[in-house]
Protein backbone atom coordinates (compact mmCIF):
# COMPACT_ATOMS: atom_id res chain seq x y z
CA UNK A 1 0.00 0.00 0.00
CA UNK A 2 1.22 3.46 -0.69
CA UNK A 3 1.41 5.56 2.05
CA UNK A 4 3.03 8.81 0.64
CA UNK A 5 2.32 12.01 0.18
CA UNK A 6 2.79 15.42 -1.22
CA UNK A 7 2.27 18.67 -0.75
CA UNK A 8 0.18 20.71 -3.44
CA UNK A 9 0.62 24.25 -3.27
CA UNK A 10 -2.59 25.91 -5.15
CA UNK A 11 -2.78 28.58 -7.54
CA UNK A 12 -3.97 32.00 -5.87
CA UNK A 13 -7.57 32.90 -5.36
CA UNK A 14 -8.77 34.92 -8.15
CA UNK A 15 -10.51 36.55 -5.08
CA UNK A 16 -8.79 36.90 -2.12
CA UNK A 17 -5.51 36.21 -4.19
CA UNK A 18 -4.21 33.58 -1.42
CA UNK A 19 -2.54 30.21 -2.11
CA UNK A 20 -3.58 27.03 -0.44
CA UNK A 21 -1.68 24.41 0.79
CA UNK A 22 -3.12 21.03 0.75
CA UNK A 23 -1.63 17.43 1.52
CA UNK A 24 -2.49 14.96 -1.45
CA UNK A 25 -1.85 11.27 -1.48
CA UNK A 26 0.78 9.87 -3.82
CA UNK A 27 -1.93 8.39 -5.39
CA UNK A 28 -4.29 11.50 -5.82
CA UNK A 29 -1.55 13.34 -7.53
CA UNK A 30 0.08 11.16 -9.92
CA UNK A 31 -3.72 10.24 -11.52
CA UNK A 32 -4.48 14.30 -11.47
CA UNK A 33 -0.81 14.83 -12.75
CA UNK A 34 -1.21 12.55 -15.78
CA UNK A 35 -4.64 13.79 -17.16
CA UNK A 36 -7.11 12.28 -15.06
CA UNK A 37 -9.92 14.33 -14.26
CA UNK A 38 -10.00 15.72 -10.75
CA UNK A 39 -13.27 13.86 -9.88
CA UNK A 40 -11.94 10.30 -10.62
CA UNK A 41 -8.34 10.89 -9.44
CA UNK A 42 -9.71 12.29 -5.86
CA UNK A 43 -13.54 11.05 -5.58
CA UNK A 44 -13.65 11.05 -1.94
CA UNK A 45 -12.58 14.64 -1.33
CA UNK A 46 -15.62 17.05 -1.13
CA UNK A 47 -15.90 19.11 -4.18
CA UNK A 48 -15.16 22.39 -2.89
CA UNK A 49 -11.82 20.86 -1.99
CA UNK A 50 -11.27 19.67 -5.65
CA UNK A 51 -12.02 23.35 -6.62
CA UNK A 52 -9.64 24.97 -4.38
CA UNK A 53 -6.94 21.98 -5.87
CA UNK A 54 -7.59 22.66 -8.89
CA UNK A 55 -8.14 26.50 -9.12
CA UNK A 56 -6.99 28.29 -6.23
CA UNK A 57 -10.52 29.35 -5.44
CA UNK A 58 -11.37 29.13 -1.54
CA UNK A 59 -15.31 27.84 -0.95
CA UNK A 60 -15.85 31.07 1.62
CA UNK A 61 -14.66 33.46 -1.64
CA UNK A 62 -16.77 30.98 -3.96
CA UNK A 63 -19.62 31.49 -1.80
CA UNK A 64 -18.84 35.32 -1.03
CA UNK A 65 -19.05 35.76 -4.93
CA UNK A 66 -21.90 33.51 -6.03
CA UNK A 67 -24.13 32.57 -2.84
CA UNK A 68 -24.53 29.49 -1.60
CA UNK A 69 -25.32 26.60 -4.14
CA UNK A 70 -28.28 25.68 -2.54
């Protein structure tokens, strides 16, 4: 089993314009890092998690912007 892990620095928030550091696991980012889509190479992170991966953009600005999605 493969236990490591990386650390994933994000792009800044188009927002608030801070980065993000988040731990992936090996796993997670050598499927994102060859072309898989986010979904599929990290299903069982939430998606506003994904979104702040993959674009820098924190849920609190997301939801700041836009409202809530519900």
């Amino acid at each position: 089993m493969d236990t490591t892990t990386t650390t994933h620095v994000t792009d800044a928030c188009m927002f608030c314009h801070r980065t993000s550091t988040i731990t992936l696991t090996g796993q997670e980012a050598r499927d994102w890092h060859a072309g898989t889509p986010i979904q599929d190479a990290m299903p069982d992170r939430p998606t506003e998690e994904r979104e702040l991966i993959r674009s820098g953009i924190h849920p609190e600005c997301w939801t700041g912007m836009f409202g809530s999605a519900e």
